[in-house]
N, C-alpha and C. Protein backbone atom coordinates (compact mmCIF):
# COMPACT_ATOMS: atom_id res chain seq x y z
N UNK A 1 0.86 -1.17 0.00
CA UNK A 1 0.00 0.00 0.00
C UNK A 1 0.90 1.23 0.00
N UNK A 2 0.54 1.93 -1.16
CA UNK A 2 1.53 3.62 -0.82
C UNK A 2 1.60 4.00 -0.03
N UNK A 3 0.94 4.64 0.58
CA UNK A 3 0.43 5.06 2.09
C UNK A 3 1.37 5.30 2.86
N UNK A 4 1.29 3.38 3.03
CA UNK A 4 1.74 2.53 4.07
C UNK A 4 3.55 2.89 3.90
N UNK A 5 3.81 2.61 2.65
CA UNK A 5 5.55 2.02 2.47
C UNK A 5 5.61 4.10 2.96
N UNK A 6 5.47 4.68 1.82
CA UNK A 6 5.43 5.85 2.23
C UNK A 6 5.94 6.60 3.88
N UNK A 7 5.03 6.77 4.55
CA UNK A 7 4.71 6.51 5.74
C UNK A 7 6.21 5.80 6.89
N UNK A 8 6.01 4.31 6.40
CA UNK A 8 6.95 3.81 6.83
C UNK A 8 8.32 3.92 6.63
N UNK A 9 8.55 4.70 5.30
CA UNK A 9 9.97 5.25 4.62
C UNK A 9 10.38 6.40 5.93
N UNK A 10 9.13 7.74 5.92
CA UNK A 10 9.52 8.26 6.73
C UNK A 10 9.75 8.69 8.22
N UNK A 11 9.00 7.49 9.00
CA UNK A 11 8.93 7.09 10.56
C UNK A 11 10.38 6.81 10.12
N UNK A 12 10.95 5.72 9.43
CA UNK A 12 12.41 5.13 9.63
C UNK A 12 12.92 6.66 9.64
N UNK A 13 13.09 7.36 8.86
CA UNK A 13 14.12 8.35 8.78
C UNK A 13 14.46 9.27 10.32
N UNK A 14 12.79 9.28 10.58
CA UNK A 14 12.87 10.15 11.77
C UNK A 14 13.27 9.32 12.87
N UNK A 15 13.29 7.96 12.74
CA UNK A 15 13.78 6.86 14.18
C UNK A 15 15.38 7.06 13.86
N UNK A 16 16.03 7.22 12.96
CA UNK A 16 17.45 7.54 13.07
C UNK A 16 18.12 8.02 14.22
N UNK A 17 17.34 9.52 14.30
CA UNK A 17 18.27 9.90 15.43
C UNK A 17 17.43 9.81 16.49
N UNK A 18 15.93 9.76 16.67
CA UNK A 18 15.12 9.58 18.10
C UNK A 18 15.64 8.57 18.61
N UNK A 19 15.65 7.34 17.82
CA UNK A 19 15.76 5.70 18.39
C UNK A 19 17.03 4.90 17.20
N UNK A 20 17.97 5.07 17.46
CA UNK A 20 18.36 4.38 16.85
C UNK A 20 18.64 2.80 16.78
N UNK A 21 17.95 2.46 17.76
CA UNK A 21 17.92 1.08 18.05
C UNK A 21 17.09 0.24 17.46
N UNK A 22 15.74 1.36 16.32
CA UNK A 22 14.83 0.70 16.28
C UNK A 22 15.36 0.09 14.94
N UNK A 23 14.94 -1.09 14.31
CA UNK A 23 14.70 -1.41 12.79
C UNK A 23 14.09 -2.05 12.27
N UNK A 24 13.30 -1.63 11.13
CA UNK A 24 11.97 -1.99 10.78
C UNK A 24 12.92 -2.65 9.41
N UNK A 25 11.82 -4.39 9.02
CA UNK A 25 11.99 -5.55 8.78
C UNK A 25 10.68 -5.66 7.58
N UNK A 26 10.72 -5.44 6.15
CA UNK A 26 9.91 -5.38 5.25
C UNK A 26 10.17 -6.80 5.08
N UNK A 27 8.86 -7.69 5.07
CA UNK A 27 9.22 -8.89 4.14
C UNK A 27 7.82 -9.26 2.87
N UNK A 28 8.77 -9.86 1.76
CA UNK A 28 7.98 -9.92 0.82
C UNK A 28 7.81 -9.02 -0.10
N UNK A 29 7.09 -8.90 -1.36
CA UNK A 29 7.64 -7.99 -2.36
C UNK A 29 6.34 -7.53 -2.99
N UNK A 30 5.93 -6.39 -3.00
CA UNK A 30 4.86 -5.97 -3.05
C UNK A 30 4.93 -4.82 -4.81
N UNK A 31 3.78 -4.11 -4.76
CA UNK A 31 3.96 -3.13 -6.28
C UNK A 31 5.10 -2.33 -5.68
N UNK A 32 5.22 -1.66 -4.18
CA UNK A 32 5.74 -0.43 -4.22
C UNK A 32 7.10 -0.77 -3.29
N UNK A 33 7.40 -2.20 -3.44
CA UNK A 33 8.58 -2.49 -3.17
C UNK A 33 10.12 -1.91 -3.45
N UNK A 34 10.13 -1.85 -4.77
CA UNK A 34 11.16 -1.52 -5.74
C UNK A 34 11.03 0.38 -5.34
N UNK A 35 9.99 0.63 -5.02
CA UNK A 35 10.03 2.37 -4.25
C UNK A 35 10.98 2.60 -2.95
N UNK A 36 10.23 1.53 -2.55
CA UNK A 36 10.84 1.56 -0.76
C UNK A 36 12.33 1.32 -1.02
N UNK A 37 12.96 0.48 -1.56
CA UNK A 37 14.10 0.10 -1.78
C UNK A 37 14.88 1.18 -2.24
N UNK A 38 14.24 1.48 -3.30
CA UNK A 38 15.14 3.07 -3.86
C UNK A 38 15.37 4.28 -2.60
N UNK A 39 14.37 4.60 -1.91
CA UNK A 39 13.86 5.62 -1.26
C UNK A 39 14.50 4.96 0.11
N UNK A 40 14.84 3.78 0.53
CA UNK A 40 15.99 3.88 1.77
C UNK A 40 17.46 4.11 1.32
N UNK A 41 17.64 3.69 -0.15
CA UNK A 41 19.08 4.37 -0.40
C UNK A 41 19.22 5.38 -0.54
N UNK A 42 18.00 6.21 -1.61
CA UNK A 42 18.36 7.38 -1.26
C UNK A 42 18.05 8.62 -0.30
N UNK A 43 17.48 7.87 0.87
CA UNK A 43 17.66 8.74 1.98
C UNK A 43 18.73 7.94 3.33
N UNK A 44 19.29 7.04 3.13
CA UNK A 44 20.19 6.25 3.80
C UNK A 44 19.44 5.78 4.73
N UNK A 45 18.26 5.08 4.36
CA UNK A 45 17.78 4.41 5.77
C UNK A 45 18.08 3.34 6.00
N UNK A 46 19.54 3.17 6.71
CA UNK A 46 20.03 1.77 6.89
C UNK A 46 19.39 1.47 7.93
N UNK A 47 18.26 2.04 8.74
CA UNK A 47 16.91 1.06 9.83
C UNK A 47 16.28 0.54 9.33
N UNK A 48 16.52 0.20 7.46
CA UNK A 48 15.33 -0.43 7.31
C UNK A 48 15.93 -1.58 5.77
N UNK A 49 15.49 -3.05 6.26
CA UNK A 49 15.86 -4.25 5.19
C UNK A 49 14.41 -4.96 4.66
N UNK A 50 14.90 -5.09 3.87
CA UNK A 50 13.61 -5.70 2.70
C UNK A 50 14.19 -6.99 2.50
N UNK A 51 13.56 -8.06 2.79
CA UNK A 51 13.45 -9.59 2.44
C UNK A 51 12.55 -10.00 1.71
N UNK A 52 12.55 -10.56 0.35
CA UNK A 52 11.99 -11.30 -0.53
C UNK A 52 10.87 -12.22 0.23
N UNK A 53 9.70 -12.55 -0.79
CA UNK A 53 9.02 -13.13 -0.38
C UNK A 53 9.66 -14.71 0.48
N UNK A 54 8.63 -14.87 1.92
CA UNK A 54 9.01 -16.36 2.24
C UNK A 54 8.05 -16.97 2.25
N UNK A 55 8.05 -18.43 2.07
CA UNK A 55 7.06 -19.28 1.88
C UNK A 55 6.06 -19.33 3.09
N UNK A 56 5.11 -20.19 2.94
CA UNK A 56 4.08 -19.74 4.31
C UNK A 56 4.97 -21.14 5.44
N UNK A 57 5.37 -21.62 4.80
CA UNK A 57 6.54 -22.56 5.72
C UNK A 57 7.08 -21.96 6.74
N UNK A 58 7.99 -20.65 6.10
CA UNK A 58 8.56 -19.74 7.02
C UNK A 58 7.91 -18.80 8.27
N UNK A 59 6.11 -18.76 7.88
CA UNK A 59 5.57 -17.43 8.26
C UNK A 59 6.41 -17.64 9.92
N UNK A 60 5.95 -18.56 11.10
CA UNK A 60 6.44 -18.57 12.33
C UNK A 60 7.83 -18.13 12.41
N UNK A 61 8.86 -18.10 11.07
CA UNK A 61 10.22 -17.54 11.70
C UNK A 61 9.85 -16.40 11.20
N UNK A 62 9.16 -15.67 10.39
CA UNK A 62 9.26 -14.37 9.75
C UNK A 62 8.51 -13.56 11.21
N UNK A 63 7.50 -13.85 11.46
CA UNK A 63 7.23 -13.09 12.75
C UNK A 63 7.93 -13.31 14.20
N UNK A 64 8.60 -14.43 14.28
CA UNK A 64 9.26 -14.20 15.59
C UNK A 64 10.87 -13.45 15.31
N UNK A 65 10.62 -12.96 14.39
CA UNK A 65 12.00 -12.04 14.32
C UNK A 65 11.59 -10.83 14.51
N UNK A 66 10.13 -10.41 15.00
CA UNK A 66 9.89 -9.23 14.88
C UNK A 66 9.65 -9.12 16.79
N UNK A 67 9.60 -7.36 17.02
CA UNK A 67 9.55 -6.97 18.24
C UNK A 67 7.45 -6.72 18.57
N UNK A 68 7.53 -6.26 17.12
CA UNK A 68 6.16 -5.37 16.97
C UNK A 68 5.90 -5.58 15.60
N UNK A 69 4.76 -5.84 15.10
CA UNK A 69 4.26 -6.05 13.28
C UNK A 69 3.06 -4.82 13.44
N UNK A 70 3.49 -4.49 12.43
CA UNK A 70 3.09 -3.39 11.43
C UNK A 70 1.41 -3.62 10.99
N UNK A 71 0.80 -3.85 10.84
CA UNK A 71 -0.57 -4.05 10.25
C UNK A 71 -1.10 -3.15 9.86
N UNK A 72 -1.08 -2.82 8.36
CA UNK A 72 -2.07 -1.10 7.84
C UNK A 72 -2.89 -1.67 7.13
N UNK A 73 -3.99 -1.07 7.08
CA UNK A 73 -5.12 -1.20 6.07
C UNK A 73 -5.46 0.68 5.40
N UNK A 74 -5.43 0.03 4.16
CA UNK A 74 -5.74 1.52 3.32
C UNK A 74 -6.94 2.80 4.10
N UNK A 75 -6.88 3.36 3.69
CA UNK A 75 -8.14 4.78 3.85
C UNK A 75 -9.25 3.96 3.47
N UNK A 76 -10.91 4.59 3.84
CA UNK A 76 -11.82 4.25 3.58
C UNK A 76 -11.79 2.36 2.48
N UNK A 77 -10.97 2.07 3.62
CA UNK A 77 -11.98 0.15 3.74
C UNK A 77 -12.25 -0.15 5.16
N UNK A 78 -12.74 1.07 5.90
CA UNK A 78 -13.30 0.49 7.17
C UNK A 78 -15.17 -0.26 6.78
N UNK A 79 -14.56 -1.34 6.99
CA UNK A 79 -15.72 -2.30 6.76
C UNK A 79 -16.23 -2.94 5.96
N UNK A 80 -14.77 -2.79 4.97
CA UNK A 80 -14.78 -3.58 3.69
C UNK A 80 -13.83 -4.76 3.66
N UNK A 81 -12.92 -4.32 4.57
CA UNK A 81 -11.59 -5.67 4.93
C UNK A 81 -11.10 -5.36 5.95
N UNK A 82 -10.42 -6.68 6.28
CA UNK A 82 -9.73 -6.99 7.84
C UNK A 82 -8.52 -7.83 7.09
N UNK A 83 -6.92 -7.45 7.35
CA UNK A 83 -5.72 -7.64 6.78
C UNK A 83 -6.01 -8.94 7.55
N UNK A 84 -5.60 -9.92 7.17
CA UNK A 84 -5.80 -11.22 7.78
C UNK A 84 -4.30 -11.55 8.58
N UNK A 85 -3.34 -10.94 7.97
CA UNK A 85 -2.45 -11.08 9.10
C UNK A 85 -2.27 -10.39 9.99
N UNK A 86 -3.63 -9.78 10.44
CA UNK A 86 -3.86 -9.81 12.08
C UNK A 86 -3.53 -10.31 12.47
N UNK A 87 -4.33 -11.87 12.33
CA UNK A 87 -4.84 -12.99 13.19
C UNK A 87 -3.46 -13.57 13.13
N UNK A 88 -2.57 -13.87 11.92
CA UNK A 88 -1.39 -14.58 12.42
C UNK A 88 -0.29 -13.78 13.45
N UNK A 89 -0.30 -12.54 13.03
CA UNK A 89 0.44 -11.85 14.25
C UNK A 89 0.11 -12.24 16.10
N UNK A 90 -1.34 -12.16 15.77
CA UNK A 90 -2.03 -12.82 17.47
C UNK A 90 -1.37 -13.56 17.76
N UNK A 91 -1.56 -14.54 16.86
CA UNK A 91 -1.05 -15.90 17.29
C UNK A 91 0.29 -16.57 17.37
N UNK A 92 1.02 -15.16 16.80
CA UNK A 92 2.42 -15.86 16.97
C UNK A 92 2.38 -14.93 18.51
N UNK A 93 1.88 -14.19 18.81
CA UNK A 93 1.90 -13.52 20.03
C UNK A 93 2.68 -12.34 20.30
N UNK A 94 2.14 -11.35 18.64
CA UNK A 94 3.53 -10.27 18.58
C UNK A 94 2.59 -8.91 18.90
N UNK A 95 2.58 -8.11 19.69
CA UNK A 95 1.73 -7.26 19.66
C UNK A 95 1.85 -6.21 17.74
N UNK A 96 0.84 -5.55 17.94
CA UNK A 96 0.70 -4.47 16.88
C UNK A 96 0.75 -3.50 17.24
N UNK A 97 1.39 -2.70 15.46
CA UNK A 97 1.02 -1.49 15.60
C UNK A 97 -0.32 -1.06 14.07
N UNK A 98 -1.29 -0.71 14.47
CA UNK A 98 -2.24 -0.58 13.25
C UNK A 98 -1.86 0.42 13.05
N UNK A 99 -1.92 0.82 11.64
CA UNK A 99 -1.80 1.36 10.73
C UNK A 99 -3.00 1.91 10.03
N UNK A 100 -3.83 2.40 10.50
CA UNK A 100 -5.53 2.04 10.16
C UNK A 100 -6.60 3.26 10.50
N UNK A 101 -7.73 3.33 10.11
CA UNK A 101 -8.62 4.64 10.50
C UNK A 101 -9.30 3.72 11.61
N UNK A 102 -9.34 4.75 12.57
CA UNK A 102 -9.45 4.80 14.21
C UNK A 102 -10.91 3.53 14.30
N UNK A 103 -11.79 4.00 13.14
CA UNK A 103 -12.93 2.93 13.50
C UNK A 103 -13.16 1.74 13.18
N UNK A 104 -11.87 1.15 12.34
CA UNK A 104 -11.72 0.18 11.49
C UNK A 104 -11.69 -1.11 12.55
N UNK A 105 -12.24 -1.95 11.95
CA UNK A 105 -11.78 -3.42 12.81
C UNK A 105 -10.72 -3.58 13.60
N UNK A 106 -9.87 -3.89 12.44
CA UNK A 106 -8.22 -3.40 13.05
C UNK A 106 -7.92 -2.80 14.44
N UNK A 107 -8.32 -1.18 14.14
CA UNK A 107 -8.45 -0.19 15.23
C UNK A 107 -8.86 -0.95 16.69
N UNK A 108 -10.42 -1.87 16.35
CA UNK A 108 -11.42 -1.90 17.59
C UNK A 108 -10.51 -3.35 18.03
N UNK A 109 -10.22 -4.18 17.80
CA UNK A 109 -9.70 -5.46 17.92
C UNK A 109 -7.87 -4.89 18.66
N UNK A 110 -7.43 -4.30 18.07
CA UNK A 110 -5.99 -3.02 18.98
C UNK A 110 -6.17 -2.64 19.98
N UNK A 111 -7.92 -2.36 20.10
CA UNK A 111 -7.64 -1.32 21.25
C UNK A 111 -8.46 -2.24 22.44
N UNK A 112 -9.48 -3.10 22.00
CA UNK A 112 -10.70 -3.78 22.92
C UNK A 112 -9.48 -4.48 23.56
N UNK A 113 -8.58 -5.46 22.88
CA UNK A 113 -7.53 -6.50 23.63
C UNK A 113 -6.49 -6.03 24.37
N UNK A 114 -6.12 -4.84 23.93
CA UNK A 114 -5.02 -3.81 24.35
C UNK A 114 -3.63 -4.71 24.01
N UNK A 115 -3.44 -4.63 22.60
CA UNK A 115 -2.55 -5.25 22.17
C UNK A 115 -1.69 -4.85 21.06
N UNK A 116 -1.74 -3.09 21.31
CA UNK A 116 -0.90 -2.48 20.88
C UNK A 116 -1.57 -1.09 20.48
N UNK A 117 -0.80 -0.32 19.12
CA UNK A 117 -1.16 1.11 19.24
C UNK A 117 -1.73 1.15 17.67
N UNK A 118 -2.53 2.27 17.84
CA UNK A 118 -3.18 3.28 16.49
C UNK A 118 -2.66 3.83 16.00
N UNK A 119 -2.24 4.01 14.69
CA UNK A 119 -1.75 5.35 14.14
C UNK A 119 -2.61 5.65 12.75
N UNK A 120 -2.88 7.07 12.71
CA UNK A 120 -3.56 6.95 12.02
C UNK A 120 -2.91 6.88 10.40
N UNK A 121 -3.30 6.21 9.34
CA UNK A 121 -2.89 5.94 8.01
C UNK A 121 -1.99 7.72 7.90
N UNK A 122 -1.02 7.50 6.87
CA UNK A 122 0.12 8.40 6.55
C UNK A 122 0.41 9.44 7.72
N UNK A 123 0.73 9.40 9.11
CA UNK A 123 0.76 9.93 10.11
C UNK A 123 2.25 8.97 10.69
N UNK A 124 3.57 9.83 9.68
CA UNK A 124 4.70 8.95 10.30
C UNK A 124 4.90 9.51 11.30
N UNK A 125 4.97 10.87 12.16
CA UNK A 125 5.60 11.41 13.22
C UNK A 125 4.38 10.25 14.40
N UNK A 126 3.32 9.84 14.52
CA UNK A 126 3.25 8.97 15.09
C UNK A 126 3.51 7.28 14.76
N UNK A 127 3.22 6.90 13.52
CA UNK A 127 4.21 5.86 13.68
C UNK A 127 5.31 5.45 14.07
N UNK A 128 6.32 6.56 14.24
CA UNK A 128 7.28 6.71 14.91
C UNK A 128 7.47 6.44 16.29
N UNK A 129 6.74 7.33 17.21
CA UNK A 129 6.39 7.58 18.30
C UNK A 129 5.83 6.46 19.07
N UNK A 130 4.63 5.19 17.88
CA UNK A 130 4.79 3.76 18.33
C UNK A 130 5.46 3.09 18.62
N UNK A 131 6.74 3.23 17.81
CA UNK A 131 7.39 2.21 17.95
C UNK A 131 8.80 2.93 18.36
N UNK A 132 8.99 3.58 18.60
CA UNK A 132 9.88 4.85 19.97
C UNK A 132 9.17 3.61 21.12
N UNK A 133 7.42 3.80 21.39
CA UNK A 133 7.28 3.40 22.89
C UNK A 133 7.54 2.01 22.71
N UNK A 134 7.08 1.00 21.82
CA UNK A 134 7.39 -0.43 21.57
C UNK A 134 8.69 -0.80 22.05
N UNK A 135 9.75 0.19 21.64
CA UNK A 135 11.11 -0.44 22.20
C UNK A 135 11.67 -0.18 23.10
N UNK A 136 10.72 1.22 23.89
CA UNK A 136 11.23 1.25 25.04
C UNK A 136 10.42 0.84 26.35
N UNK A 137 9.85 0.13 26.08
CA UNK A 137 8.69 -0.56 27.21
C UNK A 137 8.73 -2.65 27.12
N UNK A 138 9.85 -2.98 27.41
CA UNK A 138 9.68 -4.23 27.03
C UNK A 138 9.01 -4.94 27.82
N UNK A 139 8.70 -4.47 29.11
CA UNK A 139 7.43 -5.59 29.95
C UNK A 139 5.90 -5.39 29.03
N UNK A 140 5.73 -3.75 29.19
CA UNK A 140 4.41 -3.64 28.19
C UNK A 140 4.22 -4.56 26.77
N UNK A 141 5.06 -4.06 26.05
CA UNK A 141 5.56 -5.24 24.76
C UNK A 141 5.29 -6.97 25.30
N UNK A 142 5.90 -7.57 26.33
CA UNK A 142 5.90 -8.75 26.16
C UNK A 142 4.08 -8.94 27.12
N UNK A 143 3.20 -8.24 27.58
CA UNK A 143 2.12 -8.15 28.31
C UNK A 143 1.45 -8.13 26.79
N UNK A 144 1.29 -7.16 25.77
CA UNK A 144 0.57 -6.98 24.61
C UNK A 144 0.67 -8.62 23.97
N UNK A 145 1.96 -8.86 23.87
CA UNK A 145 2.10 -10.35 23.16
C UNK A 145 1.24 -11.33 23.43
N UNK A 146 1.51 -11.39 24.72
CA UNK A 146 0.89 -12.46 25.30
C UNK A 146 -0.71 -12.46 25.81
N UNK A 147 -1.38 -11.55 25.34
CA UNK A 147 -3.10 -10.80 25.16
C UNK A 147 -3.33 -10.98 23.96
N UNK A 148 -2.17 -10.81 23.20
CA UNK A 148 -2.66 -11.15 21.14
C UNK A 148 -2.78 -12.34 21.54
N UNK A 149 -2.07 -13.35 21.46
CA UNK A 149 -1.69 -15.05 21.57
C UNK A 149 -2.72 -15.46 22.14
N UNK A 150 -3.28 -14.78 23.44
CA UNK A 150 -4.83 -15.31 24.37
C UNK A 150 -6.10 -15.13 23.38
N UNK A 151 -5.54 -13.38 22.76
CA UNK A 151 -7.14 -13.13 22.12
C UNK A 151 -7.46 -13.91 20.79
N UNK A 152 -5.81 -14.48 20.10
CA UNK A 152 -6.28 -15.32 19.04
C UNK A 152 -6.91 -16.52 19.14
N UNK A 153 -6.53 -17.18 20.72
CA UNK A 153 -7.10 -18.76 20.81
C UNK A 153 -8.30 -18.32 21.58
N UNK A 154 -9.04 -17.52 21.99
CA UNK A 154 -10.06 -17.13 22.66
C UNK A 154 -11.23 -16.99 21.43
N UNK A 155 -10.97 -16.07 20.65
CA UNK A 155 -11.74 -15.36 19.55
C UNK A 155 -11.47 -16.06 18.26
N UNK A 156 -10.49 -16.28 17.66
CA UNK A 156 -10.28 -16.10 16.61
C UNK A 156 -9.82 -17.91 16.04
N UNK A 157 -9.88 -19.19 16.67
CA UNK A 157 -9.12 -20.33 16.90
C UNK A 157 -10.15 -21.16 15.78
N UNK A 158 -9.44 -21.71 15.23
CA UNK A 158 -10.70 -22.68 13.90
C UNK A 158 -11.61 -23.20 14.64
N UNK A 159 -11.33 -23.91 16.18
CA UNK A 159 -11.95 -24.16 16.52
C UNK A 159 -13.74 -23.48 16.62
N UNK A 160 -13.46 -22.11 17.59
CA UNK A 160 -14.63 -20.90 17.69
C UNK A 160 -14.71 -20.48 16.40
N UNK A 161 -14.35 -20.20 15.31
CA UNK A 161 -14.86 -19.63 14.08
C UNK A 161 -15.64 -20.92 13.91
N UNK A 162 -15.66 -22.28 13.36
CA UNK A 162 -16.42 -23.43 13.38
C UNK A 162 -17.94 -23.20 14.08
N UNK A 163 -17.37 -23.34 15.36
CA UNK A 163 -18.99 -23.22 16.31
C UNK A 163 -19.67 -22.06 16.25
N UNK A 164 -18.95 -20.63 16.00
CA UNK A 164 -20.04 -19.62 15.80
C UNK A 164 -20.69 -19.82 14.28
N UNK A 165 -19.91 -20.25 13.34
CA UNK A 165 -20.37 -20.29 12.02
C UNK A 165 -21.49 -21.69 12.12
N UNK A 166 -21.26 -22.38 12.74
CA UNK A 166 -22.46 -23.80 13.25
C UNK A 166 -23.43 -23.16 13.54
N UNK A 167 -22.99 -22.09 14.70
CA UNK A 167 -24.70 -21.67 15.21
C UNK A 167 -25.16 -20.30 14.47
N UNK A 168 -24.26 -20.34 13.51
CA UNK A 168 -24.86 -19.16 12.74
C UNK A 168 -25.91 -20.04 11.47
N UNK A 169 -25.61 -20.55 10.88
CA UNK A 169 -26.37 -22.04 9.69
C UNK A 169 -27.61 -22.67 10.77
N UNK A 170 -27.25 -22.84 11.83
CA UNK A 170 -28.16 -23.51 12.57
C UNK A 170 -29.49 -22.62 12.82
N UNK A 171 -29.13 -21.43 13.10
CA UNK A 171 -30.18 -20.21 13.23
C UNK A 171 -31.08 -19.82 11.97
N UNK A 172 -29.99 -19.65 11.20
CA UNK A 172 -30.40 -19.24 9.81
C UNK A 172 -31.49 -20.01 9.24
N UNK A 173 -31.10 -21.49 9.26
CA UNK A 173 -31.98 -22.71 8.84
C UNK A 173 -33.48 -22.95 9.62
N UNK A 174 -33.14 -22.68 11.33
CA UNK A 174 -34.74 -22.58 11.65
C UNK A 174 -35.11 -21.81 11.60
N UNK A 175 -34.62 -20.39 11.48
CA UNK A 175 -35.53 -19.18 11.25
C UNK A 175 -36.35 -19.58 9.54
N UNK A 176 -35.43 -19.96 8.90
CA UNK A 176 -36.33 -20.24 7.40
C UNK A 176 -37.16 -21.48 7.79
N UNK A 177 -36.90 -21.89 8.34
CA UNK A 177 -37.66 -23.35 8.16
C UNK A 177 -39.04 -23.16 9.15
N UNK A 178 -39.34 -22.11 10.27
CA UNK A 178 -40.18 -21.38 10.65
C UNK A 178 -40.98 -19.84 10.17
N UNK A 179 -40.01 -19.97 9.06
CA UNK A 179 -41.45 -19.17 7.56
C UNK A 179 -41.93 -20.04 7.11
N UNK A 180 -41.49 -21.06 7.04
CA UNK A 180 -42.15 -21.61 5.75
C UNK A 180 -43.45 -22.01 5.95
């Protein structure tokens, strides 16, 4: 997403000298890949590496190399999509940072679990400022983790998607079958 790489080009620049500890971890290869790539050389953002796509084999090492995952969803798709690697972030147990308009799924699922922070879409001086606090709060950080990891097997587990979608068919079917 433009936005997004955008955005994320320039939080890195400004974490240079706020945080230099921080470094943000692109993986996979997207349209505006070959942008981002240009646009950390030519602003020297050595906080920030781009890794080629990995297989879904890899996904568990690709997120446990991370401190904090990124999750943006574009402008106006609140309520048209939910980035599905939410749910794998939960579950590897990495907190977030959304990337997202405040009312979006995303947003409400961030903030109901308390499992990380908001920023709003192209707003790098706070993306920044996320992940400024992400690295400097590592009990908070490992408390968010471990609330994603709960809220994915709580909410989100094949298991409970199964049984709500059971008693969703189950409803559906006697409500029709009590018109008829």
């Amino acid at each position: 997403i433009w936005i997004t790489m955008a955005t994320l080009a320039a939080a890195a620049g400004l974490l240079r000298s706020t945080c230099p500890e921080a470094h943000i971890l692109v993986v996979g290869r997207g349209a505006k890949e070959p942008w981002l790539r240009a646009e950390a050389l030519r602003a020297g953002l050595d906080n920030i590496s781009l890794l080629p796509y990995q297989p879904r084999s890899a996904l568990a090492d690709s997120l446990a190399a991370c401190d904090v995952a990124v999750v943006s969803l574009a402008p106006g798709m609140v309520g048209v999509s939910v980035p599905s690697r939410l749910y794998n972030v939960m579950a590897a147990g990495r907190p977030v940072i959304a990337v997202a308009d405040d009312r979006s799924e995303v947003a409400l699922v961030v903030r109901e679990e308390r499992i990380g922070w908001v920023v709003p879409p192209g707003d790098a001086p706070a993306l920044a400022r996320a992940i400024i606090d992400a690295s400097r709060n590592r009990p908070q950080l490992r408390a968010m983790g471990e609330r994603a990891r709960l809220a994915a097997e709580r909410l989100y587990s094949r298991e409970r998607v199964r049984s709500v979608w059971q008693s969703f068919v189950a409803e559906t079917t006697a409500d029709s079958e009590g018109r008829a």
